[in-house]
C-alpha atoms as a PDB file:
ATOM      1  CA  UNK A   1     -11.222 -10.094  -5.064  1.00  0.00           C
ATOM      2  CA  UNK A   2     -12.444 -11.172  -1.921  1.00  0.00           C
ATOM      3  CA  UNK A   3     -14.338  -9.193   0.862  1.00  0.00           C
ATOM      4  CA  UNK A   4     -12.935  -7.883   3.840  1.00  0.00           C
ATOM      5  CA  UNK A   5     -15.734  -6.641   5.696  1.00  0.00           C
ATOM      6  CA  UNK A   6     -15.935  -3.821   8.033  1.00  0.00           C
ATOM      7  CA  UNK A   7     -13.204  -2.250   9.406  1.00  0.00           C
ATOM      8  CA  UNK A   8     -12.338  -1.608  13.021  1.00  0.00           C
ATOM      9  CA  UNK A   9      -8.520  -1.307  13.319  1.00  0.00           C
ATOM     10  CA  UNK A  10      -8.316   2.907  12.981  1.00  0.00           C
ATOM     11  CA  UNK A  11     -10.046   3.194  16.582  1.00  0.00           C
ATOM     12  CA  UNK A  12      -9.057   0.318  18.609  1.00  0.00           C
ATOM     13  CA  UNK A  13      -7.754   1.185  21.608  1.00  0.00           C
ATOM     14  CA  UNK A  14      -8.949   4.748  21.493  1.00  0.00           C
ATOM     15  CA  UNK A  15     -10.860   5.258  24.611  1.00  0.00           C
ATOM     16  CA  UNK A  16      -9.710   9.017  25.778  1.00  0.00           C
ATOM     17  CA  UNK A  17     -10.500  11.721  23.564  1.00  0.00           C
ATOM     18  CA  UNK A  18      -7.060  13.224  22.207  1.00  0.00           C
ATOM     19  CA  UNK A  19      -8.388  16.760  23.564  1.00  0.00           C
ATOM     20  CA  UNK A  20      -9.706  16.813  26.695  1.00  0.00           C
ATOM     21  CA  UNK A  21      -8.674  13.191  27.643  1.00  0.00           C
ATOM     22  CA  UNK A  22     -12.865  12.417  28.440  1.00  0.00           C
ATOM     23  CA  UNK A  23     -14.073   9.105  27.558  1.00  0.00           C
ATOM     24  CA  UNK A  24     -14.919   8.512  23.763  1.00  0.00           C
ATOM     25  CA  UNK A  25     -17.821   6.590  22.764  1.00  0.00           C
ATOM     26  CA  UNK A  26     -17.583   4.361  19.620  1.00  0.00           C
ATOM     27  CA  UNK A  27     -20.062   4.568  16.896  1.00  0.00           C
ATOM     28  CA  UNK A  28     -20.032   3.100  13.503  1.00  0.00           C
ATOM     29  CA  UNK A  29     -16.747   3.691  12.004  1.00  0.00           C
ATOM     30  CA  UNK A  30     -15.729   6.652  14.277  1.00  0.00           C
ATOM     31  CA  UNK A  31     -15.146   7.699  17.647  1.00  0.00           C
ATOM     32  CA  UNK A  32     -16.930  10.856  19.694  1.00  0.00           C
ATOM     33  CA  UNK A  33     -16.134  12.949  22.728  1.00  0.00           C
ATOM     34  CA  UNK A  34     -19.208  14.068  24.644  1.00  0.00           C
ATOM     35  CA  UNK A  35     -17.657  16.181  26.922  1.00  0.00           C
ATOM     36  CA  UNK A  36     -15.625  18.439  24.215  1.00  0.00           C
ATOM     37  CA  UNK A  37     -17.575  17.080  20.757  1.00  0.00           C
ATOM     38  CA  UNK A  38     -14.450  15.961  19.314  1.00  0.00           C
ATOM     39  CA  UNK A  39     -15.815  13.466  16.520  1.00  0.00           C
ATOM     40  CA  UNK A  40     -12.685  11.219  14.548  1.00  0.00           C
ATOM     41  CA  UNK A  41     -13.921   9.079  11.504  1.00  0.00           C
ATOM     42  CA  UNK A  42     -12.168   5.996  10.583  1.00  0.00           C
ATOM     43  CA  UNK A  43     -10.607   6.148   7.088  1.00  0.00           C
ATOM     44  CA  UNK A  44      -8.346   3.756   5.002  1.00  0.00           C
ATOM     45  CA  UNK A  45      -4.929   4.797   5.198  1.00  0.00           C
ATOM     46  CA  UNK A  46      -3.909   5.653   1.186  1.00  0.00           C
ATOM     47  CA  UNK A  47      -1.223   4.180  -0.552  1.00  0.00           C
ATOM     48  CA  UNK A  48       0.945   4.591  -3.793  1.00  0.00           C
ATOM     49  CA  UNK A  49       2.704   1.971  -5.967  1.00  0.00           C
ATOM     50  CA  UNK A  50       3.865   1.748  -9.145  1.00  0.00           C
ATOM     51  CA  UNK A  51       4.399  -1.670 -11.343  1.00  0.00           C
ATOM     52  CA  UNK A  52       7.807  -0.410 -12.367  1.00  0.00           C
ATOM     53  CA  UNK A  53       8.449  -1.242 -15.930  1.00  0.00           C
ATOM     54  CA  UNK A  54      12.296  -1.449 -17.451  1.00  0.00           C
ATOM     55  CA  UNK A  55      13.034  -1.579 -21.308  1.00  0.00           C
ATOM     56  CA  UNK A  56      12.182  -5.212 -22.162  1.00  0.00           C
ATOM     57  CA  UNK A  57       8.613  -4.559 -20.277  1.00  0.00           C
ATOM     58  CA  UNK A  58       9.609  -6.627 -17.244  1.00  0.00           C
ATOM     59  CA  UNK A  59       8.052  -5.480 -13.839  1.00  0.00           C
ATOM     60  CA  UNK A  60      10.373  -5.012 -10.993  1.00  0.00           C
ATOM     61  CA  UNK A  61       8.888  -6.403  -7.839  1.00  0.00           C
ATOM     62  CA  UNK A  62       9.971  -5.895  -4.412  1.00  0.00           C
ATOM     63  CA  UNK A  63      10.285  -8.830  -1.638  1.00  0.00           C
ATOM     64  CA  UNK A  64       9.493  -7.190   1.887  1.00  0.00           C
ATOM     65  CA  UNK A  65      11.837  -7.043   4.551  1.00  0.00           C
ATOM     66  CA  UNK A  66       9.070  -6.862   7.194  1.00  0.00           C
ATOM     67  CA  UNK A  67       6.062  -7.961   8.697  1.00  0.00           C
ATOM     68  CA  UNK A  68       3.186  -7.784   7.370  1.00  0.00           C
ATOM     69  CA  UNK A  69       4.255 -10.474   4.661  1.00  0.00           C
ATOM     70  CA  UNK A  70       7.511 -10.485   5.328  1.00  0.00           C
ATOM     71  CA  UNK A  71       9.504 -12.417   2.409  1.00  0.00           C
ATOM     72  CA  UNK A  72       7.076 -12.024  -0.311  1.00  0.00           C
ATOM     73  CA  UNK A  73       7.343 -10.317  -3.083  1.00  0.00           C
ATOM     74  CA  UNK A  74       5.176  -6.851  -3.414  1.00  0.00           C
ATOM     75  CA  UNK A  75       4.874  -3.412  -6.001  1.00  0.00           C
ATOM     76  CA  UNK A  76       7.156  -1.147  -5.229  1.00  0.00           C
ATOM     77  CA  UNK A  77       5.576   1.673  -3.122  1.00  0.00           C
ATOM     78  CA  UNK A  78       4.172   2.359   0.466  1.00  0.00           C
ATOM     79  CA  UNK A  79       1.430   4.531   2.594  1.00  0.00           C
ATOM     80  CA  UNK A  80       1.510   8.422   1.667  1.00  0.00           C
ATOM     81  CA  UNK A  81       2.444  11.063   4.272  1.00  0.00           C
ATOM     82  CA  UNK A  82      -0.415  13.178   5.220  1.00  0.00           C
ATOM     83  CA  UNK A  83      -1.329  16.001   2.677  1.00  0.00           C
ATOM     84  CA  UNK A  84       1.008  14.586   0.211  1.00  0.00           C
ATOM     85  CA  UNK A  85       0.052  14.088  -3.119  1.00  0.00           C
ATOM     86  CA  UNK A  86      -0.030  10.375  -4.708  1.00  0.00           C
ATOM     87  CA  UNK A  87       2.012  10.772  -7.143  1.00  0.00           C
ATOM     88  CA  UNK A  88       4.911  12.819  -4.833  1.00  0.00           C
ATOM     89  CA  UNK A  89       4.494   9.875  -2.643  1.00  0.00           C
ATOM     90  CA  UNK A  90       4.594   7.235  -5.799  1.00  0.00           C
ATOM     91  CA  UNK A  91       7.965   8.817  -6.518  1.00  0.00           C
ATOM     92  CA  UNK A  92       9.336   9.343  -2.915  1.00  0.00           C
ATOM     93  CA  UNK A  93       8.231   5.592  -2.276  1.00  0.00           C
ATOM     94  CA  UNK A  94       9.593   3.700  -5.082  1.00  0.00           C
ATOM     95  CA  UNK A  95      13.114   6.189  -4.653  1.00  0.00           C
ATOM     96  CA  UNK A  96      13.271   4.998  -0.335  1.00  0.00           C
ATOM     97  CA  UNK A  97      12.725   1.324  -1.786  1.00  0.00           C
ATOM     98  CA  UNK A  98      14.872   1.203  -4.952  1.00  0.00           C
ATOM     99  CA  UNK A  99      17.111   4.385  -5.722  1.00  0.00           C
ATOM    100  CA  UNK A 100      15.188   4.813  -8.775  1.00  0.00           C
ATOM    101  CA  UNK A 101      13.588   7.901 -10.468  1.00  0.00           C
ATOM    102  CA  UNK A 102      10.584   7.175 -12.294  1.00  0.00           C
ATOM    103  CA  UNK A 103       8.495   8.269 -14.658  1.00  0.00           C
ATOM    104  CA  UNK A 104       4.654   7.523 -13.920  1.00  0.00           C
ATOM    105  CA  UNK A 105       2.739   6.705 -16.725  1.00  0.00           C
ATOM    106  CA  UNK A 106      -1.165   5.108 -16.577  1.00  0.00           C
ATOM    107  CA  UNK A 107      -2.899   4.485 -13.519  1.00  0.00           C
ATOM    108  CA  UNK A 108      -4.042   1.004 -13.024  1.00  0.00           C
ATOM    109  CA  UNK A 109      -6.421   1.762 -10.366  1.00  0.00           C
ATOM    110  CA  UNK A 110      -7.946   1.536  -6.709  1.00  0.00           C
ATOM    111  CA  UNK A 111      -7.613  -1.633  -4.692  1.00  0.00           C
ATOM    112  CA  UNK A 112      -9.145  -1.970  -1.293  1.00  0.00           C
ATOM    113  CA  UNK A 113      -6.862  -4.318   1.535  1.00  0.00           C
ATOM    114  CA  UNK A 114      -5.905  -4.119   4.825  1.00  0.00           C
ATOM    115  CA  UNK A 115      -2.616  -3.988   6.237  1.00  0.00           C
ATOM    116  CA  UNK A 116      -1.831  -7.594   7.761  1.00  0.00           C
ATOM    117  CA  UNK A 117      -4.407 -10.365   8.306  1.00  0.00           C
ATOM    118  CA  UNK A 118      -5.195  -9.735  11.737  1.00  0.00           C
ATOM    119  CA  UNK A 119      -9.065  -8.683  12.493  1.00  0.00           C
ATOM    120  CA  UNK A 120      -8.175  -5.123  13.985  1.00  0.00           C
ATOM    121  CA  UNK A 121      -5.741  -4.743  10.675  1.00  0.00           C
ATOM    122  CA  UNK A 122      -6.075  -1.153   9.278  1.00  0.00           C
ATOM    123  CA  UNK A 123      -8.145  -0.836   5.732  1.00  0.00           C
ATOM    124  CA  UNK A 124      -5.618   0.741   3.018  1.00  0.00           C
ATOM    125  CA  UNK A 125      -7.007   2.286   0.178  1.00  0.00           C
ATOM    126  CA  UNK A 126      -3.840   1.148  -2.370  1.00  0.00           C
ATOM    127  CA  UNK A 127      -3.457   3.324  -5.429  1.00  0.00           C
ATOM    128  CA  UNK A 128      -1.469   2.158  -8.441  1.00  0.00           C
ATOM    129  CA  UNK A 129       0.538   3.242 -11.178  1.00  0.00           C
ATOM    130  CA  UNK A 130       2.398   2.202 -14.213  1.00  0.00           C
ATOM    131  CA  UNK A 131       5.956   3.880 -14.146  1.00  0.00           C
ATOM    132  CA  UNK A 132       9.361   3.932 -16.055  1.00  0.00           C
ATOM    133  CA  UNK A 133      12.761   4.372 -14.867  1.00  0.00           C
ATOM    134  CA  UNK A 134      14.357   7.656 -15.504  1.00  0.00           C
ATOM    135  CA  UNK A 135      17.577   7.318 -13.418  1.00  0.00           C
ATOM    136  CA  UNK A 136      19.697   5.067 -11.156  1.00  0.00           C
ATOM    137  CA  UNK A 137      20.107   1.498 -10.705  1.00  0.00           C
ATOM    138  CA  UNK A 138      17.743  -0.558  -8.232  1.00  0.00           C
ATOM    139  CA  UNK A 139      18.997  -1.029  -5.158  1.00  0.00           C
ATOM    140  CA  UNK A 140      17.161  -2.744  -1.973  1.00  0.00           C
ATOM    141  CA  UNK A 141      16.097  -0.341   0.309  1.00  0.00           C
ATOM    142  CA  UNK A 142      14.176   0.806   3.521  1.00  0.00           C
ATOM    143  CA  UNK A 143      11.452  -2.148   3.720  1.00  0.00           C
ATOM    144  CA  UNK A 144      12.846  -4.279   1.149  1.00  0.00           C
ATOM    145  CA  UNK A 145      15.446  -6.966   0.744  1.00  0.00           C
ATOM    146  CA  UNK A 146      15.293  -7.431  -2.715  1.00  0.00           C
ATOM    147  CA  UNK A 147      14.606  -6.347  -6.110  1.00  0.00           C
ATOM    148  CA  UNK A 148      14.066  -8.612  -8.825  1.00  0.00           C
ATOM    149  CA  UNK A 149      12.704  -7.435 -12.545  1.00  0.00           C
ATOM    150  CA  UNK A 150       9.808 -10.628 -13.622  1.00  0.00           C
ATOM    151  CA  UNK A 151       8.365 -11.310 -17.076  1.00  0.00           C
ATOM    152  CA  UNK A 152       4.878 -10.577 -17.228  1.00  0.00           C
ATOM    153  CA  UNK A 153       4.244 -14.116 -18.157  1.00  0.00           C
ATOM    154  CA  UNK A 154       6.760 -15.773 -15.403  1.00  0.00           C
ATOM    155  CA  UNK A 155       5.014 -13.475 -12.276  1.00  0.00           C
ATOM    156  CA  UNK A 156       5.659 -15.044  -8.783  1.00  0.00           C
ATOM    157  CA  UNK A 157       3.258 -17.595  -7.951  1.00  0.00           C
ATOM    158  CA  UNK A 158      -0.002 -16.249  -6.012  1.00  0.00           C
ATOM    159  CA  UNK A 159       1.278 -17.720  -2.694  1.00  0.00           C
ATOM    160  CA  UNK A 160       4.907 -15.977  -3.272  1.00  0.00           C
ATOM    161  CA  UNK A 161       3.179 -11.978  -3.680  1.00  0.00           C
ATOM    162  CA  UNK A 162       1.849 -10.205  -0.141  1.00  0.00           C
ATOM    163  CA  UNK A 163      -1.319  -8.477   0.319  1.00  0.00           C
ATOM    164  CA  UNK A 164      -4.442 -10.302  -1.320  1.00  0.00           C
ATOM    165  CA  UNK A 165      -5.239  -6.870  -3.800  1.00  0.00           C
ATOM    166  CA  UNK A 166      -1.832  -7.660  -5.453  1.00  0.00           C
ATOM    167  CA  UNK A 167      -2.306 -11.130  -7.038  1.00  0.00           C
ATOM    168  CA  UNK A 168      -5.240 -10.600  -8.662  1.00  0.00           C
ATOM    169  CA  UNK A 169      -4.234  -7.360  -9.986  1.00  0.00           C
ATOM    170  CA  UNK A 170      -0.830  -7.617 -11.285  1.00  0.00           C
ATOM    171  CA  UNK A 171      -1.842 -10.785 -13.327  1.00  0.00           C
ATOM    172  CA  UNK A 172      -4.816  -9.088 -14.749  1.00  0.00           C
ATOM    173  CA  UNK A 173      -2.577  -6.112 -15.449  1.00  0.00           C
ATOM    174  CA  UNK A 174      -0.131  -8.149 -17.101  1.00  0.00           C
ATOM    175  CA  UNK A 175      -2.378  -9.869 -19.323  1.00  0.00           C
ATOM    176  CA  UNK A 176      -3.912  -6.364 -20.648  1.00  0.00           C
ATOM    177  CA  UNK A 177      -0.862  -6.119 -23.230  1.00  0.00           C
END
């Protein structure tokens, strides 16, 4: 997977500290305050997905509604709320985009992006899952307008799926079996 270099979308545009409104002074990867010591370091945002996996062992992938990539196809999943756990968010996420319960099952592992192509885009630290369906039949929802289940050997093409963690990973995920 390619690089993507240092990040510098968290801070931009912070130049008053939150708590005392002072000017902030930008150091590597975070912001500081010297009139009140408020210090803010830049993180990647975290994220939870799940390759969603029916009875035949198809994937179901989602085609986002909205920009960043809007149109191509994505996992089913999002960013997590703050304090919540992964896998609440996994299972909030894919229920918002689908009106499916799942079941999540092995974790396929920790993919570095950012979110959007643009040099100030934020760094997301993507987390993914394996899951099953429990309940309910997919439905587009929230970000998505559309759901489609895939073969793992008939995937979208590389320049159909968004985000450039997802290609790589999906296909080498769906050549483990």
């Amino acid at each position: 997977m390619p690089e993507y270099g240092t990040r510098v979308g968290a801070h931009l545009g912070w130049r008053f500290c939150p708590r005392c409104a002072a000017p902030l002074a930008h150091e590597d990867g975070c912001v500081e305050c010297g009139a009140c010591g408020f210090v803010h370091y830049a993180g990647s945002a975290p994220t939870a997905s799940a390759f969603v996996l029916d009875s035949s062992g198809r994937v179901l992938l989602a085609r986002r509604a909205h920009q960043p990539d809007e149109g191509l196809w994505d996992a089913v999943g999002g960013f997590l709320d703050e304090g919540e756990h992964p896998l609440e968010g996994l299972h909030r996420e894919v229920l918002e985009e689908t009106g499916l319960t799942v079941s999540a099952g092995e974790f396929v592992g920790a993919f570095m992006d950012t979110y959007g192509d643009e040099p100030d885009a934020p760094a997301t630290l993507n987390l993914v899952w394996e899951a099953t369906v429990v309940s309910g039949e997919p439905v587009p929802a929230d970000d998505v307008s559309e759901l489609r289940w895939f073969p793992r050997d008939a995937l979208p093409a590389e320049a159909e799926l968004a985000f450039r963690w997802l290609a790589p990973v999906l296909r080498a995920w769906a050549g483990s079996v």
